[in-house]
N, C-alpha and C. Protein backbone atom coordinates (compact mmCIF):
# COMPACT_ATOMS: atom_id res chain seq x y z
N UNK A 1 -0.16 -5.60 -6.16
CA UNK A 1 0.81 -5.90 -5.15
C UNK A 1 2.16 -6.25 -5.78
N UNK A 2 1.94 -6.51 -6.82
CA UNK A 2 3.31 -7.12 -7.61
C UNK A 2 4.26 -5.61 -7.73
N UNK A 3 3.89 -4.71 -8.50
CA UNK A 3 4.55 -4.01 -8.58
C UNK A 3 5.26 -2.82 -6.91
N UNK A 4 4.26 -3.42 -5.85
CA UNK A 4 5.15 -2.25 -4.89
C UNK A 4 5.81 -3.51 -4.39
N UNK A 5 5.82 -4.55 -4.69
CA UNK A 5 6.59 -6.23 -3.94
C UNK A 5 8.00 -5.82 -4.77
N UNK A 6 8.10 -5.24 -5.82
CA UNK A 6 9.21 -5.08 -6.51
C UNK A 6 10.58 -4.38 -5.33
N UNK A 7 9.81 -3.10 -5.02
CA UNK A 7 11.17 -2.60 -4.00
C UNK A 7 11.78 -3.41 -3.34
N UNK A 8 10.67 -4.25 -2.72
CA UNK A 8 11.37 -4.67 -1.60
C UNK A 8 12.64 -6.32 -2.14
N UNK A 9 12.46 -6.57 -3.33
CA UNK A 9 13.89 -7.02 -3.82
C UNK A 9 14.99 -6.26 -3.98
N UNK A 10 14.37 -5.13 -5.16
CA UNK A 10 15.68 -4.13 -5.27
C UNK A 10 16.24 -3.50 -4.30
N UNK A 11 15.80 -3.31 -3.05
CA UNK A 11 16.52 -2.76 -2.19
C UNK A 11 16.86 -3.62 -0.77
N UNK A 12 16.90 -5.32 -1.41
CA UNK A 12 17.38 -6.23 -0.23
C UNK A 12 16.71 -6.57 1.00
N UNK A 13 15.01 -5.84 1.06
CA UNK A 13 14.27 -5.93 1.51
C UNK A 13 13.41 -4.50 2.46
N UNK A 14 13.47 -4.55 3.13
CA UNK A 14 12.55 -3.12 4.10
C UNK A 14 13.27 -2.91 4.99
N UNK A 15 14.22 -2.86 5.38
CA UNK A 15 15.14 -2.26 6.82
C UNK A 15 15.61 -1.36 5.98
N UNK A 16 15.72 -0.19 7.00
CA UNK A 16 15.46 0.01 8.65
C UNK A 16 13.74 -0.04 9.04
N UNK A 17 12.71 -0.17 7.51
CA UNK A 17 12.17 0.54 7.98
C UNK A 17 10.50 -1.09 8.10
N UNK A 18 9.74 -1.13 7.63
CA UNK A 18 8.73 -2.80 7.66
C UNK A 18 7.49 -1.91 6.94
N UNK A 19 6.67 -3.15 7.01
CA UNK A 19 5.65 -3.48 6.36
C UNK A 19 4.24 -3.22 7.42
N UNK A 20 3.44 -2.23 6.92
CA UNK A 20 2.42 -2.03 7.51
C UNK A 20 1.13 -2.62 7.78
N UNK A 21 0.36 -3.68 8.60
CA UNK A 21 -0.69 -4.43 8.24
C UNK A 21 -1.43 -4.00 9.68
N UNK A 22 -2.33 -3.21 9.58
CA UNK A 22 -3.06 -2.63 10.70
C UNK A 22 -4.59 -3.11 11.14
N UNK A 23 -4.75 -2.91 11.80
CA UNK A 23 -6.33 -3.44 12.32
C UNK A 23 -7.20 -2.52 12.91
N UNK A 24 -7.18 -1.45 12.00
CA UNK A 24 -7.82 -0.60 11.60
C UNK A 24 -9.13 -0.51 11.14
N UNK A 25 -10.49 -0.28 11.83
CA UNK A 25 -12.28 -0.79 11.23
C UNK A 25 -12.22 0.25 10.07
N UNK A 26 -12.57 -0.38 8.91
CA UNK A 26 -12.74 0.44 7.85
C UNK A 26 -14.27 0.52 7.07
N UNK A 27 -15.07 -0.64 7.84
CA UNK A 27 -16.27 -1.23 7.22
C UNK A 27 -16.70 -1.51 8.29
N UNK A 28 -18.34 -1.99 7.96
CA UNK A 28 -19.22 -1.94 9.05
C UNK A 28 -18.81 -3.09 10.12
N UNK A 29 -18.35 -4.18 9.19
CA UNK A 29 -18.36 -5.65 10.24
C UNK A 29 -16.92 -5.45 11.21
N UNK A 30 -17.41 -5.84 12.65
CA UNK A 30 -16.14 -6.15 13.47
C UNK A 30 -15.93 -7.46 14.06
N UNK A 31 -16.23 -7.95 13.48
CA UNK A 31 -16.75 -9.34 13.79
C UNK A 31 -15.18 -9.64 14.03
N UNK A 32 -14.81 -10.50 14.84
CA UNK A 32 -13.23 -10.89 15.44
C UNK A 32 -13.01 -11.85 13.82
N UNK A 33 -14.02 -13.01 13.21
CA UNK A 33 -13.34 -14.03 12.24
C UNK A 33 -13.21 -13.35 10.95
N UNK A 34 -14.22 -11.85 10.92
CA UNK A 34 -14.12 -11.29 9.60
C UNK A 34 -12.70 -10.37 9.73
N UNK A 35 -12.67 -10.05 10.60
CA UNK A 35 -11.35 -9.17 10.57
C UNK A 35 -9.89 -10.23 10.64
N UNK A 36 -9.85 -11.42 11.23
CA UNK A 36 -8.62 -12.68 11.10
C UNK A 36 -8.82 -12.75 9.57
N UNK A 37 -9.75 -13.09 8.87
CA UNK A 37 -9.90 -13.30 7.12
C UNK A 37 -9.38 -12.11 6.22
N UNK A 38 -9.70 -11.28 7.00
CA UNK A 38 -9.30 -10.03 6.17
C UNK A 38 -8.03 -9.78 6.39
N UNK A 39 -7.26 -9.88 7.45
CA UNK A 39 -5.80 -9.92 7.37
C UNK A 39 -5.14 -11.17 7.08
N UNK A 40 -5.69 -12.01 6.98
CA UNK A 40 -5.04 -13.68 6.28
C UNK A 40 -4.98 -13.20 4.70
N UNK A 41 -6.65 -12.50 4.56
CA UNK A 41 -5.92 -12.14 3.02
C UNK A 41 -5.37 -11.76 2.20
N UNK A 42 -4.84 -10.75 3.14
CA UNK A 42 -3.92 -9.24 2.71
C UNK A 42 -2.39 -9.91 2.85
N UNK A 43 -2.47 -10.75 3.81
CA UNK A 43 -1.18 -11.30 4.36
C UNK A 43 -0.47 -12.27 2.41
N UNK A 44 -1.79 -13.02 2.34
CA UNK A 44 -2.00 -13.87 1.20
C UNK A 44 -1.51 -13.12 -0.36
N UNK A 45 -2.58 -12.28 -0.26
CA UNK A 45 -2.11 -11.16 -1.52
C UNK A 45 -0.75 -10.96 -0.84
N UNK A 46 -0.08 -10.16 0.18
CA UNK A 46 1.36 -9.90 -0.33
C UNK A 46 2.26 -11.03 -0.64
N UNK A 47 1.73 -12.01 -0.27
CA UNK A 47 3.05 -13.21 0.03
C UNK A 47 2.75 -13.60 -1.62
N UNK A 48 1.93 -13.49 -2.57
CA UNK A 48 1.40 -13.71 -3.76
C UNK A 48 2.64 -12.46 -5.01
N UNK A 49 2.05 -11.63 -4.36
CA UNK A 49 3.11 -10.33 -4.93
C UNK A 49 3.93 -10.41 -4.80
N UNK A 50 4.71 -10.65 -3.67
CA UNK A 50 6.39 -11.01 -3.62
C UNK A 50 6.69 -12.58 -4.49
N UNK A 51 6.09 -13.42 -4.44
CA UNK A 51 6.32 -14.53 -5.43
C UNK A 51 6.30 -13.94 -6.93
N UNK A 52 5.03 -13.62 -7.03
CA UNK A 52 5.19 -12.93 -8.47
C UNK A 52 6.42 -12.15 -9.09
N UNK A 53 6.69 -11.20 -8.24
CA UNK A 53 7.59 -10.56 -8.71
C UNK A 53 8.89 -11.05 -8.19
N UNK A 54 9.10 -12.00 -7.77
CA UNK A 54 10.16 -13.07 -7.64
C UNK A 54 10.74 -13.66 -9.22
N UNK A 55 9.43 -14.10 -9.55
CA UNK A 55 9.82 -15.19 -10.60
C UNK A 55 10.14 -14.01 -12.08
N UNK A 56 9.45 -12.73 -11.96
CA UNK A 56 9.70 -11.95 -13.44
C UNK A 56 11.34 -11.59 -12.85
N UNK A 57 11.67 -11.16 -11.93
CA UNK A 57 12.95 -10.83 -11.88
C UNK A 57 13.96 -12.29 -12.01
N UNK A 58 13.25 -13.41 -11.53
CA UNK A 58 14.28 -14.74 -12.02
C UNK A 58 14.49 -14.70 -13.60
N UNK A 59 13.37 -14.83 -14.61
CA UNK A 59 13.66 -15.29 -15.67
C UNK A 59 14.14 -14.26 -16.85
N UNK A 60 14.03 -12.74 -15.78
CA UNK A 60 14.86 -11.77 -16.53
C UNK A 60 14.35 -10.61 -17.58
N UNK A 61 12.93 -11.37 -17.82
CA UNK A 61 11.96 -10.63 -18.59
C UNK A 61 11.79 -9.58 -18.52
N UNK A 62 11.71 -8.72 -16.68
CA UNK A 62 11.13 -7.54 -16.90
C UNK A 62 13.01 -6.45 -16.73
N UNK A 63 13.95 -7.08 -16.51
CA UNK A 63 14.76 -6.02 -16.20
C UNK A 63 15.77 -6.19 -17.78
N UNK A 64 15.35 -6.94 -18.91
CA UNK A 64 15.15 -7.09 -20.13
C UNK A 64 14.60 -6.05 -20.84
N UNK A 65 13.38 -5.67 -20.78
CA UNK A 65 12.39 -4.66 -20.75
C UNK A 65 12.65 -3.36 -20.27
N UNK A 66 13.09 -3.08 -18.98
CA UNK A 66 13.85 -2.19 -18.85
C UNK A 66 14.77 -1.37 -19.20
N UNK A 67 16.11 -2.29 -19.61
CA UNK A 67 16.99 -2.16 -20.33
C UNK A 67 17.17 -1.80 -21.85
N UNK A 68 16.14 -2.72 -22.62
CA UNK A 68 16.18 -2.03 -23.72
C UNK A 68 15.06 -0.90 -24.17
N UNK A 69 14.86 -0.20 -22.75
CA UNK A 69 13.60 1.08 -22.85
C UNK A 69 14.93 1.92 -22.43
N UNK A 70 15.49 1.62 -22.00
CA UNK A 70 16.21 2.79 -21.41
C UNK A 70 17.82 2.88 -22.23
N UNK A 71 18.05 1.96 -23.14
CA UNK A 71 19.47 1.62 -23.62
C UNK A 71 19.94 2.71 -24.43
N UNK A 72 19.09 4.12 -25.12
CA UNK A 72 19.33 4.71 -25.29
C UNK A 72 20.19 6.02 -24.56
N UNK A 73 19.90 6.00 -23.53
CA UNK A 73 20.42 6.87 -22.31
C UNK A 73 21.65 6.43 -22.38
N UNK A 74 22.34 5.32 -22.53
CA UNK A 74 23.72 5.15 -22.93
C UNK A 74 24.60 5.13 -24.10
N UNK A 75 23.74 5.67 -25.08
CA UNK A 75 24.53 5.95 -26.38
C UNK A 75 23.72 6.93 -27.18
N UNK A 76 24.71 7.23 -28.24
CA UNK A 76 23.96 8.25 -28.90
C UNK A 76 24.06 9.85 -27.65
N UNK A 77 22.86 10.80 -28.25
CA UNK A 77 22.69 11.53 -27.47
C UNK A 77 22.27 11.81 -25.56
N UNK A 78 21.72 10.14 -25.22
CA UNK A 78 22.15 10.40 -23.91
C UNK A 78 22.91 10.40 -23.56
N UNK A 79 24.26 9.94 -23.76
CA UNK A 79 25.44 9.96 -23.58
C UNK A 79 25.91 11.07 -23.47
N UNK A 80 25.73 12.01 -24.53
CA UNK A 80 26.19 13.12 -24.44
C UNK A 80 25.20 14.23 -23.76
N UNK A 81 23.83 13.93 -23.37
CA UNK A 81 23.07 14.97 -22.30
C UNK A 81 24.14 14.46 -20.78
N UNK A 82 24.64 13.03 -21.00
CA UNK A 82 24.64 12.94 -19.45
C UNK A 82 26.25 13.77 -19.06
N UNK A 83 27.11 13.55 -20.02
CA UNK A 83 28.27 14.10 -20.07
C UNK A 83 28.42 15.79 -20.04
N UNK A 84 26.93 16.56 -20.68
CA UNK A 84 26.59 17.88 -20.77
C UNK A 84 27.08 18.46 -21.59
N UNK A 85 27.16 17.74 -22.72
CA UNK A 85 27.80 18.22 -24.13
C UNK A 85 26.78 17.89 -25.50
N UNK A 86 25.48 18.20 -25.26
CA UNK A 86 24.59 17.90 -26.43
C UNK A 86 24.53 19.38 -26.94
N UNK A 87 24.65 18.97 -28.36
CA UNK A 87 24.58 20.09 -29.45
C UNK A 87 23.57 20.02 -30.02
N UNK A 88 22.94 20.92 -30.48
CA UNK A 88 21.67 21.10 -31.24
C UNK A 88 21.02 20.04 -32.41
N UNK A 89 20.51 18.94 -32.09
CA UNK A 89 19.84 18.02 -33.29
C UNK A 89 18.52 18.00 -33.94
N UNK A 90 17.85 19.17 -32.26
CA UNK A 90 16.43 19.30 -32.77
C UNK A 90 15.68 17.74 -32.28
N UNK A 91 14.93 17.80 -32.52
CA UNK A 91 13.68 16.54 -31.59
C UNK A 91 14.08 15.19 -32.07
N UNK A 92 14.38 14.06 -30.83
CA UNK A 92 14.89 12.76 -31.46
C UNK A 92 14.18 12.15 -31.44
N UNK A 93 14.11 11.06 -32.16
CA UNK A 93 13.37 10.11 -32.34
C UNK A 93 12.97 9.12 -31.31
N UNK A 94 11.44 9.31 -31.11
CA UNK A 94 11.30 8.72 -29.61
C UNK A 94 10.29 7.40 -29.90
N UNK A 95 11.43 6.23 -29.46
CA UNK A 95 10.93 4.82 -29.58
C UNK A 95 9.98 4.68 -29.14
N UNK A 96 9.22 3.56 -29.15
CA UNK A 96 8.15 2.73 -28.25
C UNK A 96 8.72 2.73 -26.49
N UNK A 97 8.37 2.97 -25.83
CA UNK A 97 8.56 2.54 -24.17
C UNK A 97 7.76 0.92 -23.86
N UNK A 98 6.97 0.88 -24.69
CA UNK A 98 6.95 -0.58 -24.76
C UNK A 98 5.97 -0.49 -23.15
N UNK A 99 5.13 0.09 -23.17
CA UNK A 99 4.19 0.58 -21.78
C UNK A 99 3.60 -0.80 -21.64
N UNK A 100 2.51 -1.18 -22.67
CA UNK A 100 1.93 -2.23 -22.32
C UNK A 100 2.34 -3.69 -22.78
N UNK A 101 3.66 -4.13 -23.06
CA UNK A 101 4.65 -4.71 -22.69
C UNK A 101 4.53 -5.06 -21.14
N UNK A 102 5.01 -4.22 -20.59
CA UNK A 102 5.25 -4.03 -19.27
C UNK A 102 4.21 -4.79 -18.75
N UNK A 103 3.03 -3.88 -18.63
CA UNK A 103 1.92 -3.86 -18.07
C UNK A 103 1.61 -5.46 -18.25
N UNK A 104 1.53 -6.36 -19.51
CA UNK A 104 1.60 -7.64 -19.58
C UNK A 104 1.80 -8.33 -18.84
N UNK A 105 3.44 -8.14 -19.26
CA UNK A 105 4.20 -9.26 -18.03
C UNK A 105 3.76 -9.19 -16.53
N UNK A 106 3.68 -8.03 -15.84
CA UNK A 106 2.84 -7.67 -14.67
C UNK A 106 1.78 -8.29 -14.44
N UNK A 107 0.37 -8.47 -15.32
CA UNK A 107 -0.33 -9.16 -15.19
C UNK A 107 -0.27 -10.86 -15.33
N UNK A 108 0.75 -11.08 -16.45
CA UNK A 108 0.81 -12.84 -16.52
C UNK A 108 1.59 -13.18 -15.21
N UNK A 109 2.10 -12.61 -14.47
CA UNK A 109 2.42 -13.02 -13.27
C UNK A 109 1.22 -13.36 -12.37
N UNK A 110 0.11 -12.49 -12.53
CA UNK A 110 -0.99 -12.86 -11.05
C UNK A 110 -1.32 -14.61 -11.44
C-alpha cells in the first residue's frame, strides 16, 4: 500500500477522480461483522500506507534515492540524448539503480 499511497502525495491527492473501497462478496462469509472488519481493515492498511509514505517523503530518503539514480540524465550524455545531440560513445557505463535500496526503505516503513 505504501508504494500506490505514494501518488496520491505527488499529485496533491485524487481529484477529480477517489478511492475505491467496495462491498463486493469475494469469499464465502457474508456475515454483516465479517464484512465491517474487512473494510475497517483495508480502511486501516490504507490509512497505514499513506502514513508510511508520508514520513519517507518527510525525511527525504526516498526522493534522495531517486535523484541520485537518475542524476545522470542531467549530465554527461543524458544531457546530450535529451538535447538530441549524442555522438557515438558506444555502451555507457551503467551504475547500480540501487533496486533493493529502494525496496528497503519501502519495507522499513511498514
Amino acid at each position: 500500500m505504501c508504494f500506490s499511497s505514494l501518488g496520491f502525495f505527488q499529485q496533491g491527492g485524487l481529484a477529480p477522480g477517489g478511492f475505491n473501497s467496495d462491498a463486493k462478496l469475494r469469499r464465502e462469509s457474508s456475515d454483516v461483522e465479517d464484512m465491517f472488519l474487512a473494510h475497517m481493515s483495508g480502511m486501516d492498511t490504507l490509512a497505514r500506507g499513506l502514513r508510511n509514505i508520508a514520513r519517507l517523503l518527510e525525511d527525504g530518503s526516498l526522493d534522495e534515492l531517486v535523484h541520485k539514480r537518475y542524476q545522470r540524465f542531467d549530465s554527461d550524455i543524458g544531457a546530450l540524448m535529451e538535447a538530441g545531440k549524442v555522438p557515438e560513445w558506444g555502451e555507457p557505463t551503467v551504475p547500480s539503480g540501487k533496486q533493493e535500496l529502494a525496496e528497503m526503505l519501502f519495507q522499513s516503513a511498514l
